[in-house]
PDB file of N, CA and C in Angstrom:
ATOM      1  N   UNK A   1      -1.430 -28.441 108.551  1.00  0.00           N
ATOM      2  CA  UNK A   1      -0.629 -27.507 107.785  1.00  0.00           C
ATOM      3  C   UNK A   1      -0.791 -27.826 106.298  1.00  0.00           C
ATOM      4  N   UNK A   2      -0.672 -26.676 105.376  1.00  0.00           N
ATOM      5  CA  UNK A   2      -1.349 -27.035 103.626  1.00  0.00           C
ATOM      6  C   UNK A   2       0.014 -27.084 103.459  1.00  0.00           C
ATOM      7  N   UNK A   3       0.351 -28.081 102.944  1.00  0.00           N
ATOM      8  CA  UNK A   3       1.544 -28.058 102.112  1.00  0.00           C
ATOM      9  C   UNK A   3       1.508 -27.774 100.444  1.00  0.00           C
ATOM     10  N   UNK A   4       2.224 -26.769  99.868  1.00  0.00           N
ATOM     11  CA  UNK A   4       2.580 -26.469  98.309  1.00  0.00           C
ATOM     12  C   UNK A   4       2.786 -27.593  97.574  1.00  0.00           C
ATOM     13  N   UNK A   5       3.811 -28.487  98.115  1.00  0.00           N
ATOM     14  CA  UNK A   5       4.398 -29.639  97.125  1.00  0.00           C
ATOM     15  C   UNK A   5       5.226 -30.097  98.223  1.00  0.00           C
ATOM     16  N   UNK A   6       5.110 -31.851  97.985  1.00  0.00           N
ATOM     17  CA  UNK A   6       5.834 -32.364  98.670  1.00  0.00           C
ATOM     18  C   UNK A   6       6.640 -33.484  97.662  1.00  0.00           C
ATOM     19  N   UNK A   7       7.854 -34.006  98.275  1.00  0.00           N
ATOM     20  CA  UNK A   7       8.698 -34.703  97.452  1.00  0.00           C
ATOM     21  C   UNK A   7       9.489 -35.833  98.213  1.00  0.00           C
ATOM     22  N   UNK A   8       9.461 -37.030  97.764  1.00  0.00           N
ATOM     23  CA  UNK A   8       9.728 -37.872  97.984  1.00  0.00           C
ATOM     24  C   UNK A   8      11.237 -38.509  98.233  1.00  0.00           C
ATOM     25  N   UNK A   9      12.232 -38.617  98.990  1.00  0.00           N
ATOM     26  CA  UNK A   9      13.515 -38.713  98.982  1.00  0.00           C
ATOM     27  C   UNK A   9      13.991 -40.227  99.696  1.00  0.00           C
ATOM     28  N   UNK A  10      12.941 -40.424  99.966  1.00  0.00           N
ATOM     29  CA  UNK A  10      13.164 -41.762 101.002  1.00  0.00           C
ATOM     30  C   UNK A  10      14.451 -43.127  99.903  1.00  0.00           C
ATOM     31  N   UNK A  11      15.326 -43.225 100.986  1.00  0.00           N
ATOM     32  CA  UNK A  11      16.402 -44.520  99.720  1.00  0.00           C
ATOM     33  C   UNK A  11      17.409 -43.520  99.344  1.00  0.00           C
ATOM     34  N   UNK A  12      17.583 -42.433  99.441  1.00  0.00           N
ATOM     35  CA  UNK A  12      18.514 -41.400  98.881  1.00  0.00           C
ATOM     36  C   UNK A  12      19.054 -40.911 100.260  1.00  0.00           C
ATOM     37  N   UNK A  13      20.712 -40.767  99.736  1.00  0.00           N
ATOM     38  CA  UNK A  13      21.244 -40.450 100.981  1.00  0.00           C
ATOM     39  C   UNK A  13      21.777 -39.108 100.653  1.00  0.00           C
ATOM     40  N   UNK A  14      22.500 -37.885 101.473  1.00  0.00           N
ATOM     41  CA  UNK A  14      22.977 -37.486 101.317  1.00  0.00           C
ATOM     42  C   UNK A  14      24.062 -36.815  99.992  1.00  0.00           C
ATOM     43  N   UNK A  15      24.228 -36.200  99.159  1.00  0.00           N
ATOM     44  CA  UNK A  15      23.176 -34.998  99.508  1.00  0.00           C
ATOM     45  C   UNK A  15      21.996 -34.552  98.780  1.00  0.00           C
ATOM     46  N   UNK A  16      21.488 -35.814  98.475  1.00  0.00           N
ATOM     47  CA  UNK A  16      20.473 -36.112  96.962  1.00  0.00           C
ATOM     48  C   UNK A  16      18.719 -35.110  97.929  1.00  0.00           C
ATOM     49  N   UNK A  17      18.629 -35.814  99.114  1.00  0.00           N
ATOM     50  CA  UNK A  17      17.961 -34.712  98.736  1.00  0.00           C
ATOM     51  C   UNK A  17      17.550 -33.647  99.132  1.00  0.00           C
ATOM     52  N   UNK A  18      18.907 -32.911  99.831  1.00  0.00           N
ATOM     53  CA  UNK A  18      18.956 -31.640  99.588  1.00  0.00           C
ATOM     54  C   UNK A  18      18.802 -31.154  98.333  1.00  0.00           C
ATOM     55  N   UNK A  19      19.799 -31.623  97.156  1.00  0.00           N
ATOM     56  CA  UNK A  19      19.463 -31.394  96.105  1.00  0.00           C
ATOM     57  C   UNK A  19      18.019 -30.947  95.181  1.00  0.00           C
ATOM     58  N   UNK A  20      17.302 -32.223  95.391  1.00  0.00           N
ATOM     59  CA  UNK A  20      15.986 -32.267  95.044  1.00  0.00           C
ATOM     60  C   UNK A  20      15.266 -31.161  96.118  1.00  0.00           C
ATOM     61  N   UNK A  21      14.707 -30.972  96.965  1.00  0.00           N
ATOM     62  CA  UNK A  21      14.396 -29.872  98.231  1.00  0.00           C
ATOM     63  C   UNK A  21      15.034 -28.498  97.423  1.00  0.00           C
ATOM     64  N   UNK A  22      16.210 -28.415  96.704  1.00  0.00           N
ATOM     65  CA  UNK A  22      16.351 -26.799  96.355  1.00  0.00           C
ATOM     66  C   UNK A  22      16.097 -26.544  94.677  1.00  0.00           C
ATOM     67  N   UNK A  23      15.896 -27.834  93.937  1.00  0.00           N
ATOM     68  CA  UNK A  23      15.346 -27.752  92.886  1.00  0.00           C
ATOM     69  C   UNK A  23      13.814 -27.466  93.261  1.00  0.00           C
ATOM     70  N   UNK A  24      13.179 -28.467  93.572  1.00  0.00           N
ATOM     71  CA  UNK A  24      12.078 -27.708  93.979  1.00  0.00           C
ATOM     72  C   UNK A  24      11.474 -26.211  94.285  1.00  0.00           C
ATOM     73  N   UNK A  25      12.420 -25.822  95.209  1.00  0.00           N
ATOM     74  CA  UNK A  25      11.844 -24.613  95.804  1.00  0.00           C
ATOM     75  C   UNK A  25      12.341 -23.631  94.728  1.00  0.00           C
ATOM     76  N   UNK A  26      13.244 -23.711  94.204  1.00  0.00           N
ATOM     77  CA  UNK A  26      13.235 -22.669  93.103  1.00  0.00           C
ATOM     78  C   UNK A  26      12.414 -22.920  91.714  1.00  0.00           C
ATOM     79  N   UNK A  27      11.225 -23.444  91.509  1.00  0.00           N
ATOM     80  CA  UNK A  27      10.161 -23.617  91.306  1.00  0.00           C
ATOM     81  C   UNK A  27       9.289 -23.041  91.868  1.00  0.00           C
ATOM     82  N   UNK A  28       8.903 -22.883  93.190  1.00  0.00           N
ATOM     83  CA  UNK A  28       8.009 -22.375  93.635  1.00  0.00           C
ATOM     84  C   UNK A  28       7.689 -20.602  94.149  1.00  0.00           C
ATOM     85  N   UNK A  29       7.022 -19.993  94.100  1.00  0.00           N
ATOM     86  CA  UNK A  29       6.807 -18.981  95.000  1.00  0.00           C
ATOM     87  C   UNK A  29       7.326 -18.637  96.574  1.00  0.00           C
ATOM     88  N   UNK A  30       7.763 -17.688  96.415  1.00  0.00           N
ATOM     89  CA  UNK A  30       7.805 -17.016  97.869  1.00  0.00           C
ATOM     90  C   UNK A  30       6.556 -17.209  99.182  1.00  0.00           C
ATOM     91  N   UNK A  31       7.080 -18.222 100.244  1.00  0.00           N
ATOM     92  CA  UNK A  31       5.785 -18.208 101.591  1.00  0.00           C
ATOM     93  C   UNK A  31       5.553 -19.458 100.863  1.00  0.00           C
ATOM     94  N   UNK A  32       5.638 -19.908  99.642  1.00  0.00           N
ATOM     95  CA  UNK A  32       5.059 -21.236 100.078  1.00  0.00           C
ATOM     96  C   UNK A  32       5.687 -22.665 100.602  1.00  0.00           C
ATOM     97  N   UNK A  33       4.900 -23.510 100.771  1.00  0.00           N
ATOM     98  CA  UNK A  33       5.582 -24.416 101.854  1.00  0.00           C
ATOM     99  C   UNK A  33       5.624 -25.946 100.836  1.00  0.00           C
ATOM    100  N   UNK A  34       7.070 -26.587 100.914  1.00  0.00           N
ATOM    101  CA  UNK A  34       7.661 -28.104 100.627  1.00  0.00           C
ATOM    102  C   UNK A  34       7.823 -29.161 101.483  1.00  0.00           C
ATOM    103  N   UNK A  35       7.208 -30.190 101.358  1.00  0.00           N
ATOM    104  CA  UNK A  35       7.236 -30.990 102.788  1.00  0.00           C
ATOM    105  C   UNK A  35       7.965 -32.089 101.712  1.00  0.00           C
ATOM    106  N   UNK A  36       9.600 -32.654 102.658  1.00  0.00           N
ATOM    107  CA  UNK A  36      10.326 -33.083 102.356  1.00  0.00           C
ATOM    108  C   UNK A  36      10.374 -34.278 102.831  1.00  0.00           C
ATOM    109  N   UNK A  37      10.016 -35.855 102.237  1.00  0.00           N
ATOM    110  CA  UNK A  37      10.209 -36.935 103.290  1.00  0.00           C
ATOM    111  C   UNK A  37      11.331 -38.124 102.883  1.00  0.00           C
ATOM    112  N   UNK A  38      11.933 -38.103 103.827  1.00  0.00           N
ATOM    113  CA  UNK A  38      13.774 -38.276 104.018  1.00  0.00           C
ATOM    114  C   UNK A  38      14.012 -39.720 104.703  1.00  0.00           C
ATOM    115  N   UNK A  39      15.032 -40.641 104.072  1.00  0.00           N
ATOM    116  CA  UNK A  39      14.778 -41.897 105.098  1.00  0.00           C
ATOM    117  C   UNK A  39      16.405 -41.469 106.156  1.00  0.00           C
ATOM    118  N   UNK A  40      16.914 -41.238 105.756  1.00  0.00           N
ATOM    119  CA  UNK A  40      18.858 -40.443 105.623  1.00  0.00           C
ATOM    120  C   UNK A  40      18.508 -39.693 107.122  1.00  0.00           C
ATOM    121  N   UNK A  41      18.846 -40.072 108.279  1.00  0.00           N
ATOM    122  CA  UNK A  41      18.764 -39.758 109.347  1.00  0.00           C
ATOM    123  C   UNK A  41      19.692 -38.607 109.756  1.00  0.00           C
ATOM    124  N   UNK A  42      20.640 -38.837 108.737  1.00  0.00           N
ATOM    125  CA  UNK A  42      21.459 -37.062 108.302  1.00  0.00           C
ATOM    126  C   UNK A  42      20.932 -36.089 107.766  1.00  0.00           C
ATOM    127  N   UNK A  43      19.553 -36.253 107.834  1.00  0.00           N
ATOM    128  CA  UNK A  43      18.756 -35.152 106.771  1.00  0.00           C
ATOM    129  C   UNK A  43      18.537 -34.197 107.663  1.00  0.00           C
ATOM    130  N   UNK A  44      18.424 -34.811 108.818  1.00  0.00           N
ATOM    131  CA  UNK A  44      17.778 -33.706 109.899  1.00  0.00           C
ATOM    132  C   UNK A  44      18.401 -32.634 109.691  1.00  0.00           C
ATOM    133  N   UNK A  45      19.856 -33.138 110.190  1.00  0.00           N
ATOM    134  CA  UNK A  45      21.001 -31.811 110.619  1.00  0.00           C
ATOM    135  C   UNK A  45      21.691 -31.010 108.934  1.00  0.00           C
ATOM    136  N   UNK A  46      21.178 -32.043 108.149  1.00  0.00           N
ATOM    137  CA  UNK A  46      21.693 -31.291 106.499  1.00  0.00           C
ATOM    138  C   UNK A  46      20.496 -30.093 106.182  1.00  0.00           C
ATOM    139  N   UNK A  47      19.569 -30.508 106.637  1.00  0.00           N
ATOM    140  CA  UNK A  47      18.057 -29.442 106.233  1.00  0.00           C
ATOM    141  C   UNK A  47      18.374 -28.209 107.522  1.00  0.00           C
ATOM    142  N   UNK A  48      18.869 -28.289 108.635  1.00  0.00           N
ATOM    143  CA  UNK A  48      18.837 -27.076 109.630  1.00  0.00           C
ATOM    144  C   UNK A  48      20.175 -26.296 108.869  1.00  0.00           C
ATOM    145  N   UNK A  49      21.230 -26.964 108.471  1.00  0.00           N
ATOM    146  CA  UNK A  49      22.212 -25.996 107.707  1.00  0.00           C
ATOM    147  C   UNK A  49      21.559 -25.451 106.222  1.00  0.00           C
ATOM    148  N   UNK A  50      20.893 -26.252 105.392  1.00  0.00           N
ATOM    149  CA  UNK A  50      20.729 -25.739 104.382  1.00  0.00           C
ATOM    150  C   UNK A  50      19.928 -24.609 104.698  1.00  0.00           C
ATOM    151  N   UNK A  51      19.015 -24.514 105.493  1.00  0.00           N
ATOM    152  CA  UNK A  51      18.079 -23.174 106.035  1.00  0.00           C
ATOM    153  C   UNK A  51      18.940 -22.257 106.219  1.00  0.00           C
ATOM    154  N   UNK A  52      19.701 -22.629 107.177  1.00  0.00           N
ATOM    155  CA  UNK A  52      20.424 -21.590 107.572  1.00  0.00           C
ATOM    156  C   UNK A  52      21.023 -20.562 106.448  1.00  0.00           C
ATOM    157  N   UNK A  53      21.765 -21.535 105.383  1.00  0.00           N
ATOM    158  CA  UNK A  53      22.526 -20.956 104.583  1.00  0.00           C
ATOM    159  C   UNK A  53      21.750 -20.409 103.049  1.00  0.00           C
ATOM    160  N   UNK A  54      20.377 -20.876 103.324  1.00  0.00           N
ATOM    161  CA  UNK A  54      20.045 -19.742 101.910  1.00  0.00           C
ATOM    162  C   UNK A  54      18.589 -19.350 102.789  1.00  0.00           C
ATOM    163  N   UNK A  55      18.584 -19.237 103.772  1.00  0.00           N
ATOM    164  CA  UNK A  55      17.191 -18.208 104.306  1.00  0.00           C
ATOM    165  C   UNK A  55      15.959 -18.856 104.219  1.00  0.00           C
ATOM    166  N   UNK A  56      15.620 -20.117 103.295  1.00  0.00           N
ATOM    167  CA  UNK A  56      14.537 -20.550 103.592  1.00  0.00           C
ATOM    168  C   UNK A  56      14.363 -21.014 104.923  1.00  0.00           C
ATOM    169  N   UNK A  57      12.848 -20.583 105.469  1.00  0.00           N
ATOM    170  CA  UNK A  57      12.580 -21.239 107.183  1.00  0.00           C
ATOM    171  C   UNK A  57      12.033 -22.390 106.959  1.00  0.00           C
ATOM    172  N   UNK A  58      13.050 -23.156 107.913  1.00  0.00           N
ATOM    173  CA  UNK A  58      12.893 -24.482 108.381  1.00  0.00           C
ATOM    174  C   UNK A  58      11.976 -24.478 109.313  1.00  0.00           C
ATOM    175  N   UNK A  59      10.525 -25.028 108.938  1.00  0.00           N
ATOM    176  CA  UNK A  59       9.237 -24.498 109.509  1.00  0.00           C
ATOM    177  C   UNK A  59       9.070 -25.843 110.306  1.00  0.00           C
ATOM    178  N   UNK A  60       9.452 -27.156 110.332  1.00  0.00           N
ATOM    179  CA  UNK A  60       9.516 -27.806 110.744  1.00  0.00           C
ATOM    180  C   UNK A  60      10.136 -29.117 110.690  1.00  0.00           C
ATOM    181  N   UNK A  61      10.176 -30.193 111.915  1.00  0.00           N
ATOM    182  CA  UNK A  61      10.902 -31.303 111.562  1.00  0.00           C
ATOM    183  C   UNK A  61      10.455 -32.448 112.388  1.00  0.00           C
ATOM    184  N   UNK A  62       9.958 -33.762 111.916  1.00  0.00           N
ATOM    185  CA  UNK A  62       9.565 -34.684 112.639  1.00  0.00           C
ATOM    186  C   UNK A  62      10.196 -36.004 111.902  1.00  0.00           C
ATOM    187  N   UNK A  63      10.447 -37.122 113.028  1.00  0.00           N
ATOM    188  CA  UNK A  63      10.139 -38.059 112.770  1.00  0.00           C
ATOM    189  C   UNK A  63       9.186 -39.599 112.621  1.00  0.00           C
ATOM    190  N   UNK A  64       8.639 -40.434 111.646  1.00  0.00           N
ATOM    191  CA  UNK A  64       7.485 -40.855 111.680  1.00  0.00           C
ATOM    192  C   UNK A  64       8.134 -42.211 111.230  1.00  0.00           C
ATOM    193  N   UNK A  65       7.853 -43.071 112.592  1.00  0.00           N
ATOM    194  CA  UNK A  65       8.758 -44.672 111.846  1.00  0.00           C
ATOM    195  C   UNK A  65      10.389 -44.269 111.426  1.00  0.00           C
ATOM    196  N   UNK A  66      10.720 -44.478 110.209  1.00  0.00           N
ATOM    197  CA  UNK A  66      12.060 -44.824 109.446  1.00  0.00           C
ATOM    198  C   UNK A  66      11.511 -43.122 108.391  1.00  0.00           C
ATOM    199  N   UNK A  67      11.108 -42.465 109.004  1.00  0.00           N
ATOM    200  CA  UNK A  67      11.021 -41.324 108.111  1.00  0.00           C
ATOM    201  C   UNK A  67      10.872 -39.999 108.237  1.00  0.00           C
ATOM    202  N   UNK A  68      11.555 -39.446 107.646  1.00  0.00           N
ATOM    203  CA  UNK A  68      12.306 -38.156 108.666  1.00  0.00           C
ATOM    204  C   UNK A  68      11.489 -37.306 107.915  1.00  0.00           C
ATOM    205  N   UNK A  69      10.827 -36.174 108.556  1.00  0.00           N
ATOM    206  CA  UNK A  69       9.918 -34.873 107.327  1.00  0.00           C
ATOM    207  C   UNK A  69      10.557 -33.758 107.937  1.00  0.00           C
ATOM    208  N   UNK A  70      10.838 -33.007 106.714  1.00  0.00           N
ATOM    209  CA  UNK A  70      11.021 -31.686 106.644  1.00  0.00           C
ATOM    210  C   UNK A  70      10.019 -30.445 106.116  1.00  0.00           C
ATOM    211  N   UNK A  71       9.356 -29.490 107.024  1.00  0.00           N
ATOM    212  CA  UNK A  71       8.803 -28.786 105.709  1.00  0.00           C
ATOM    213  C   UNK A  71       9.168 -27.227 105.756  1.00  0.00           C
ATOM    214  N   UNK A  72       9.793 -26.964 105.036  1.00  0.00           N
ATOM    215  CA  UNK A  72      10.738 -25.356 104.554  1.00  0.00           C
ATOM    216  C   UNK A  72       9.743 -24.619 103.691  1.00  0.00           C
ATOM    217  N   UNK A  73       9.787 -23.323 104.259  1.00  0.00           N
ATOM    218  CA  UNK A  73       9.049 -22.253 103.236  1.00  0.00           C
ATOM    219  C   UNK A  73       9.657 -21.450 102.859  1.00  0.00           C
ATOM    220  N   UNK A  74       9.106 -21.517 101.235  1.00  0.00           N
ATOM    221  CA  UNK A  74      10.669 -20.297 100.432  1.00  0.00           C
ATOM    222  C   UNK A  74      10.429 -19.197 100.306  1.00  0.00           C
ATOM    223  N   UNK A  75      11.414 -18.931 100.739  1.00  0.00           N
ATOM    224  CA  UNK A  75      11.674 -17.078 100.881  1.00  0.00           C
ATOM    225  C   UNK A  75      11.355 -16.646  99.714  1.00  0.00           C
TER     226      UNK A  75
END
């Protein structure tokens, strides 16, 4: 998968980087894709609400070791 921009959050808890994840994307273009990597094991379930609640698709979600990825494409 091509990712647009990805951003680094790992050490940050809640709700830092959601934060950072919607600064970002309002930077970017419409369809393109942010791959988000999260150490905050609350990120999972904070990134399926933040989708929810402003329409970007939560295109995916894995975990790798101690590190949680998100990658959302903005509407």
């Amino acid at each position: 998968m091509q990712v647009d921009r990805e951003i680094d959050t790992r050490g940050l808890n809640c709700p830092l980087p959601i934060l950072k994840a919607k600064k970002s994307l309002n930077d970017m273009q419409s369809g393109q894709l942010l791959r988000v990597v999260a150490t905050d094991p609350g990120s999972v379930r904070d990134f399926q609400a933040f989708s929810r609640q402003t329409g970007n698709e939560l295109v995916e979600q894995q975990t790798s070791g101690s590190d949680y990825i998100h990658i959302l494409r903005r509407r």
